[in-house]
Protein backbone atom coordinates (compact mmCIF):
# COMPACT_ATOMS: atom_id res chain seq x y z
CA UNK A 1 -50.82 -59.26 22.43
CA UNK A 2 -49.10 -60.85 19.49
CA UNK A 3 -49.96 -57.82 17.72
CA UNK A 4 -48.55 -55.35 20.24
CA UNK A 5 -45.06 -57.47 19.97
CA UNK A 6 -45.18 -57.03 16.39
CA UNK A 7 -45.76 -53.11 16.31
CA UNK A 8 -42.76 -52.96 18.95
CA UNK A 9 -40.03 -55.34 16.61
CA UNK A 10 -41.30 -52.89 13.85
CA UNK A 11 -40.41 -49.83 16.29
CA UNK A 12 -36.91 -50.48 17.25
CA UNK A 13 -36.22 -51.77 13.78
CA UNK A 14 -36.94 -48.56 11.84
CA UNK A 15 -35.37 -46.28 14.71
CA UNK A 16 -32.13 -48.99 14.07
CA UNK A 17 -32.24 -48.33 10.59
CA UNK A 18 -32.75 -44.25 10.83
CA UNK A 19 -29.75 -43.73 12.99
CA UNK A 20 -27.14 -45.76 10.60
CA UNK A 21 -28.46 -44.03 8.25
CA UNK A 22 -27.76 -40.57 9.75
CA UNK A 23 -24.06 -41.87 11.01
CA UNK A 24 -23.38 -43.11 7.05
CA UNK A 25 -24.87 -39.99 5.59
CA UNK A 26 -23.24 -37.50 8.09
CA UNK A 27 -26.30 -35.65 8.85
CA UNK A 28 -24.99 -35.81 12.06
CA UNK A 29 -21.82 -34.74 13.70
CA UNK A 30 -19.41 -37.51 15.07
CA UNK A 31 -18.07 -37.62 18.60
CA UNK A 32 -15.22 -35.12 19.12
CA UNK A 33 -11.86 -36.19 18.20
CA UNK A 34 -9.19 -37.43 20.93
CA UNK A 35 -6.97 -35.16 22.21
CA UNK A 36 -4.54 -37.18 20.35
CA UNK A 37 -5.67 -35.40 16.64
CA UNK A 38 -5.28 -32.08 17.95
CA UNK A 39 -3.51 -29.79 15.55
CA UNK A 40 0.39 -30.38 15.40
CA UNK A 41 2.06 -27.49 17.39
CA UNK A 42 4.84 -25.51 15.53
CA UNK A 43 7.58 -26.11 18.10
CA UNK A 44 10.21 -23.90 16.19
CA UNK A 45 7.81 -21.01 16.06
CA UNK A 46 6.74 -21.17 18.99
CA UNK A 47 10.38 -21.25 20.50
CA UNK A 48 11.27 -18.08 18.22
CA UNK A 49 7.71 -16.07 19.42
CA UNK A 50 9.07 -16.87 23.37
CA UNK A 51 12.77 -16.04 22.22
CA UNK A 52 11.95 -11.86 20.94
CA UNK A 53 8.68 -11.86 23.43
CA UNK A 54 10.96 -10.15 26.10
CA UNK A 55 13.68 -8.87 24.66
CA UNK A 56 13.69 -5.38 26.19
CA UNK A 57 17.38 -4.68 25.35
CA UNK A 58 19.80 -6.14 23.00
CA UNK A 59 22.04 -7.56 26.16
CA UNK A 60 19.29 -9.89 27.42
CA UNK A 61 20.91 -12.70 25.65
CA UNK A 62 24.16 -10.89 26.08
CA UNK A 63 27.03 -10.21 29.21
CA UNK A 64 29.34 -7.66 28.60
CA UNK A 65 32.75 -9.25 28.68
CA UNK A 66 34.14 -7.44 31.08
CA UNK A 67 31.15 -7.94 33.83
CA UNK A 68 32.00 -11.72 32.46
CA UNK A 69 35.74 -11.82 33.86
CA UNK A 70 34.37 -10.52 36.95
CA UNK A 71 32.17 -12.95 37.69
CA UNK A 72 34.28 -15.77 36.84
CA UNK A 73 37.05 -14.26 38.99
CA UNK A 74 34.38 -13.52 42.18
CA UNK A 75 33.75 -17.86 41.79
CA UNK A 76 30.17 -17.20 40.61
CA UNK A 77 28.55 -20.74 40.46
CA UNK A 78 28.38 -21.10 36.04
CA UNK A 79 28.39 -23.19 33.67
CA UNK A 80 30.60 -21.81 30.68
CA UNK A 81 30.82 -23.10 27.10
CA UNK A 82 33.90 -22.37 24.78
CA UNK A 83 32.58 -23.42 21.61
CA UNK A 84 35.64 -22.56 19.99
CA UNK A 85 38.07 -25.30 18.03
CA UNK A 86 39.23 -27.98 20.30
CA UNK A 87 42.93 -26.95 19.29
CA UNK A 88 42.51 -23.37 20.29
CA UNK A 89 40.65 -24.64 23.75
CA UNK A 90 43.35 -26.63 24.47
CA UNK A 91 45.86 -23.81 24.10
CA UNK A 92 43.71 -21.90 27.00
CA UNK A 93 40.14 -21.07 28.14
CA UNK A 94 38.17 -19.68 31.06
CA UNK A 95 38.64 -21.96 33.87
CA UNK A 96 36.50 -24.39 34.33
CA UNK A 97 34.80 -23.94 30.99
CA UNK A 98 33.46 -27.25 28.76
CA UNK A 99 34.47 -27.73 25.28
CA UNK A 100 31.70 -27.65 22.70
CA UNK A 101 33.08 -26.92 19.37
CA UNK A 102 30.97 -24.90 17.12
CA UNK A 103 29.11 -27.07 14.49
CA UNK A 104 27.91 -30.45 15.36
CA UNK A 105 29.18 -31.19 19.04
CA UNK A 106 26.62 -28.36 19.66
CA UNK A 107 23.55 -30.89 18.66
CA UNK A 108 25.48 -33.59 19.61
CA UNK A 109 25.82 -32.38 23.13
CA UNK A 110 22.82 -30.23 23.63
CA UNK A 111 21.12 -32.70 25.74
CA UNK A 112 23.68 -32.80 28.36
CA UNK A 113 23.80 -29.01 28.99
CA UNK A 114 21.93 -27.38 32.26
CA UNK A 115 18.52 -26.19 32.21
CA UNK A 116 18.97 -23.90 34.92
CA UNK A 117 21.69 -21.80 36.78
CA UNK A 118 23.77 -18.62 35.16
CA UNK A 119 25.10 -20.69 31.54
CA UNK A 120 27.60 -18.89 29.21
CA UNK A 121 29.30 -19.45 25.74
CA UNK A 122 31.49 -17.80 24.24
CA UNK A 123 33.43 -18.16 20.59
CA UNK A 124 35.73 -15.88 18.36
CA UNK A 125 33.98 -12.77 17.95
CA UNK A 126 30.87 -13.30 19.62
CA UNK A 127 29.26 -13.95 16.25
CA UNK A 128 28.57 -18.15 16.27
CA UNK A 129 28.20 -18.07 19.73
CA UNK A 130 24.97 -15.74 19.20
CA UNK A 131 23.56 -18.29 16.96
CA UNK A 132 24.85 -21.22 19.47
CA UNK A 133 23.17 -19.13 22.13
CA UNK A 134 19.59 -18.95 20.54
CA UNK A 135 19.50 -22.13 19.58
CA UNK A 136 20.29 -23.19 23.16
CA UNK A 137 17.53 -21.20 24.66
CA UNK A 138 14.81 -23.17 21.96
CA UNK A 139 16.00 -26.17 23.36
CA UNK A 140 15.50 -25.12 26.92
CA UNK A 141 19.41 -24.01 28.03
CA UNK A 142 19.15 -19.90 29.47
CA UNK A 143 22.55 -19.30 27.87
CA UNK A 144 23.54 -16.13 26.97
CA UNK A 145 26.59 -15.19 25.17
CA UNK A 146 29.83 -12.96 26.27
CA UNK A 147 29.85 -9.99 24.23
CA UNK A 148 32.72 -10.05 21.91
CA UNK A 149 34.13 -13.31 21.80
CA UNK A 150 37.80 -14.37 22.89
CA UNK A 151 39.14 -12.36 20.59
CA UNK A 152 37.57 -9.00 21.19
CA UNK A 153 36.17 -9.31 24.32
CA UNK A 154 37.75 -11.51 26.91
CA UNK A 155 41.18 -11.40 26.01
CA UNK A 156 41.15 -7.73 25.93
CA UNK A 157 39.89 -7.56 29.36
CA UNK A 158 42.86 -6.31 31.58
CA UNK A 159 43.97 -9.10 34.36
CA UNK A 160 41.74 -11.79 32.27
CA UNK A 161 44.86 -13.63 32.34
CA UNK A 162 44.07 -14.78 36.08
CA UNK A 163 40.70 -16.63 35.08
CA UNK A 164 42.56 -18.83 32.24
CA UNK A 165 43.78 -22.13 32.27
CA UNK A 166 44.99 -25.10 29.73
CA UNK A 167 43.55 -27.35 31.96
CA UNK A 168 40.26 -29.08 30.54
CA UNK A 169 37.28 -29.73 32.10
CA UNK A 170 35.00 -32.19 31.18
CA UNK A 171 31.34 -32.18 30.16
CA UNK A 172 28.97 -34.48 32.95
CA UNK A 173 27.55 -36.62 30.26
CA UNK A 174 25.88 -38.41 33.27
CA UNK A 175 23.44 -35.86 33.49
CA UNK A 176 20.73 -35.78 30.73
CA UNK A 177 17.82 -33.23 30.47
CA UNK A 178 14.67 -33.66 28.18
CA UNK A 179 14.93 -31.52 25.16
CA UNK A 180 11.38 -30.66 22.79
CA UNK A 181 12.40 -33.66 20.24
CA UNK A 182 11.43 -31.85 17.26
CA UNK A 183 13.78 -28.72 18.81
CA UNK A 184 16.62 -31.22 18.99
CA UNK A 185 16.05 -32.99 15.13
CA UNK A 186 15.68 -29.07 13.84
CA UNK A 187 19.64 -28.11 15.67
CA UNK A 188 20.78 -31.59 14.28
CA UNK A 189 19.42 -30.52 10.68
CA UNK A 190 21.16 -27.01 11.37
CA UNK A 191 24.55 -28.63 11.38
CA UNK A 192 24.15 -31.04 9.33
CA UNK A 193 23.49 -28.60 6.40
CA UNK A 194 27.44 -27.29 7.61
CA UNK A 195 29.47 -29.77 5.32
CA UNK A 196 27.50 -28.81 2.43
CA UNK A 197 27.73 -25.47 2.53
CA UNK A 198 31.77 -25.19 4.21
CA UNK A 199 33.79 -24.09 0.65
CA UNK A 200 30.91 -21.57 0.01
CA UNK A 201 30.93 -17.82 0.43
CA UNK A 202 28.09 -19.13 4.00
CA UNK A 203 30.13 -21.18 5.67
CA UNK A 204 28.51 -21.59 9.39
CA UNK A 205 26.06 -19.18 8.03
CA UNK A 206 28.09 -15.74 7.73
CA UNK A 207 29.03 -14.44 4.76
CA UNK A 208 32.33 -12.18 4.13
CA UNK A 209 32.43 -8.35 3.79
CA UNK A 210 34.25 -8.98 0.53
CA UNK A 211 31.91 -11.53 -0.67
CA UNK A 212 28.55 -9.41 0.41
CA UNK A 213 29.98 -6.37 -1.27
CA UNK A 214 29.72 -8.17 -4.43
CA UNK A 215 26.54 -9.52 -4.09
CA UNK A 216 25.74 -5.88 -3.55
CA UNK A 217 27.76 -4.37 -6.60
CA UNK A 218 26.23 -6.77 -8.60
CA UNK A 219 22.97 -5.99 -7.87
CA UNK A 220 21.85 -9.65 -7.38
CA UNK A 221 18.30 -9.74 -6.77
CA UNK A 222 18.33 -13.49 -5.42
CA UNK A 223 19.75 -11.55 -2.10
CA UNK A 224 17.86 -8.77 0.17
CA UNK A 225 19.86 -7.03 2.93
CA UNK A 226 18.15 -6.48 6.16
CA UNK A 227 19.51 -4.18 9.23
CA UNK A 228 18.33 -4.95 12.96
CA UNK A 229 19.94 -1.93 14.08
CA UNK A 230 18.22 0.74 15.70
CA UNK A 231 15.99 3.12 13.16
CA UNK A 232 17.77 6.22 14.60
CA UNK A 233 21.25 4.63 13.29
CA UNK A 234 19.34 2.83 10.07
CA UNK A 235 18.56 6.74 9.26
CA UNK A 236 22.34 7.86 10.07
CA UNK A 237 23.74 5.13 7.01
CA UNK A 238 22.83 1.87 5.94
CA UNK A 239 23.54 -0.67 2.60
CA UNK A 240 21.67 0.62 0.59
CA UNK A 241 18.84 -0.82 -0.58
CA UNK A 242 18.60 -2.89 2.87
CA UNK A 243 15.40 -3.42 4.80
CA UNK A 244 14.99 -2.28 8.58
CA UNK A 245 13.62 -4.60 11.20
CA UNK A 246 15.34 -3.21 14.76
CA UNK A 247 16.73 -5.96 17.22
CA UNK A 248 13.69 -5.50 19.92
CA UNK A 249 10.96 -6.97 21.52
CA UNK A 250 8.39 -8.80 19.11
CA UNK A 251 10.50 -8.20 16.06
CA UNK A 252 9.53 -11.68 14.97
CA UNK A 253 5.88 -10.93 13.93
CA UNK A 254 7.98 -8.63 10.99
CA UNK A 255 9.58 -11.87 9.69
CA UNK A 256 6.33 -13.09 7.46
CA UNK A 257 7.37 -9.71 5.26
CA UNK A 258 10.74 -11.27 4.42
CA UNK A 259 11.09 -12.97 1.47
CA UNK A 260 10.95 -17.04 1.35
CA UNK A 261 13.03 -17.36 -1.96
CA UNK A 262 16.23 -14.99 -1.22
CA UNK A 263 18.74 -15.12 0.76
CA UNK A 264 18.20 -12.99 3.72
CA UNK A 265 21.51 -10.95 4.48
CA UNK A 266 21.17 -9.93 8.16
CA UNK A 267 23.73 -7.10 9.77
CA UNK A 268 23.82 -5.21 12.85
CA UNK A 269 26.90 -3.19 14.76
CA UNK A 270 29.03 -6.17 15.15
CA UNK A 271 27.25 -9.29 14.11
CA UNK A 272 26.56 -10.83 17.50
CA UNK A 273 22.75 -9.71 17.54
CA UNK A 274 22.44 -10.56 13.46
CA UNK A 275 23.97 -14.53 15.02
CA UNK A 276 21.07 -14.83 17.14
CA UNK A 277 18.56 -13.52 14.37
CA UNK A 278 19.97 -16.03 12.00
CA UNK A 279 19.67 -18.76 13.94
CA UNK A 280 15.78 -17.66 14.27
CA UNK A 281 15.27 -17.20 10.66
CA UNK A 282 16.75 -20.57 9.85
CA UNK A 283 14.73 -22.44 12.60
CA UNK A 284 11.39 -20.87 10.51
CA UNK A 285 13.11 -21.84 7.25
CA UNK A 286 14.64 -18.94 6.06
CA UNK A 287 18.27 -19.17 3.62
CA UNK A 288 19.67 -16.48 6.13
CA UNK A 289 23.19 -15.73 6.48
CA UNK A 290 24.63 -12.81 8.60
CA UNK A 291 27.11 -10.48 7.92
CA UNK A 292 30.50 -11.13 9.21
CA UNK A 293 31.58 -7.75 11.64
CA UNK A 294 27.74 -6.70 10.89
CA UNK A 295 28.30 -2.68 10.31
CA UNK A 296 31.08 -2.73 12.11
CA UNK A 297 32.48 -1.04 15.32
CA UNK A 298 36.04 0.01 16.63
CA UNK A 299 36.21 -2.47 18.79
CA UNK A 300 35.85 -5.78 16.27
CA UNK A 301 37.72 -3.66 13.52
CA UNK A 302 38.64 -4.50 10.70
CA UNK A 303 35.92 -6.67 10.70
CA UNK A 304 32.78 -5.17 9.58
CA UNK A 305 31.42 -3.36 6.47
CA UNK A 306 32.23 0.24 7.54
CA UNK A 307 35.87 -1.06 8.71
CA UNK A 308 36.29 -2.36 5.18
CA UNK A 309 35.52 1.01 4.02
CA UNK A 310 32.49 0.23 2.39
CA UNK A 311 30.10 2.77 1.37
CA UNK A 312 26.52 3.60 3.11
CA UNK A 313 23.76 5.97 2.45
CA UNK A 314 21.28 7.91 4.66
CA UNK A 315 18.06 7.81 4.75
């Protein structure tokens, strides 16, 4: 009997011993890790991929001024954003649009603007309020932006003078919605970068006709120029020398063949679609910068490369 014990103690001691050796030499695999030491997700990418994986038509992101004014003046149930300078705002807006300057009241605020419902900004030309816009939509606010700006768009609307007003309205601060928190720190970074970078040749990220036509006569390598216009109009005249990517669905899985270490010169017919594209290329971590006026168009003229009489070549 004694012996029997014996044998037994001996037993469950060596099968003791076996398996901590087997956990200590790893001949083994270890329990699966917690859900908590998953891999990281890539918020910003991700928000870019969902940002170009529908974009069927340049205007998705985009109301025509004009079908703009007539909503406002039908009473369409909107939430507007004028995110130009507080001064000009105060000299008249769209009624019943909200002040959000462009710049840091856009991160500042960006928590306190609707997640659902018909939202619209609009700027100058159309141009910041592109970037404003995609940035928006990362952070979970379906803006889209009015095609041409104050300047070029709404103002030259006839009878917009019925939908404005000097009369502020204020933004419900009462009201917060939950935005991605790594979305929110990568818009705060985005503006924060502004002061450094306001007495350069890319202040809020556009860059001069005058000042990318010297970059191009120089032949400065540090700088590629891309065009998101359409391949048929890419073929017609371009900068040359520039790189085509057209504004369309998916475009974003051609962004790994842009260079890292330049800065990324983005232009398109009138810079509103190159604002959006910017703002995506800086969320991954590109220097990109778009051209002020893009190629340029009659409408936003003189603004624009081909308004400034600069040269192009075909393909």
């Amino acid at each position: 009997m004694k012996k029997f014990l014996f044998l037994k103690i001996a037993l469950i001691m060596l099968l003791s011993t076996t398996a901590s050796t087997v956990w200590a030499t790893g001949a083994k695999e270890a329990p699966a890790a917690s859900p908590a030491a998953e891999m990281k997700v890539n918020y910003a990418a991700e928000a870019v991929k969902n940002y170009y994986a529908d974009l069927a038509a340049h205007t998705n992101y985009q109301i025509k001024e004009a079908d703009f004014v007539e909503k406002v003046k039908a009473g369409e149930q909107m939430f507007v954003i004028d995110a130009r300078s507080a001064a000009d705002y105060a000299k008249g807006h769209v009624k019943g649009a909200v002040s959000v300057p462009w710049g840091m009241p856009v991160a500042e605020k960006l928590a306190y603007l609707p997640h659902e419902g018909n939202v619209y900004i609009y700027c100058y030309s159309g141009q910041t309020a592109a970037q404003a816009g995609m940035l928006m939509n990362a952070a979970g606010v379906p803006v889209k932006s009015v095609a041409f700006g104050w300047n070029f768009g709404i103002s030259k609307v006839p009878g917009y003078e019925a939908i404005t007003t000097t009369e502020a309205t204020e933004l419900n601060m009462s009201k917060k919605y939950d935005v991605n928190p790594v979305i929110a720190k990568k818009v705060t970074e985005y503006f924060e970068r502004f002061a450094s970078i306001k007495d350069t040749p890319f202040a809020s990220n556009i860059i001069s006709e005058a000042n990318a036509k010297a970059i191009f006569d120089a032949k400065d390598k540090s700088a590629v120029f891309v065009s998101i216009r359409r391949a048929e109009d890419y073929a017609k005249g371009h900068i040359e020398g520039a790189i085509n990517i057209p504004f369309a669905s998916g475009m974003d899985s051609s962004f790994q063949s842009l260079p890292s270490d330049k800065k990324i010169i983005i232009y398109c017919y009138s810079g509103q679609t190159a604002g959006q594209t910017v703002a995506a290329l800086r969320l991954l971590g590109y220097d990109a910068v778009s051209l002020k006026g893009g190629m340029g168009v009659p409408k936003n003229a003189p603004m624009g490369w081909t308004n400034q009489g600069y040269p192009v070549v075909a393909q």
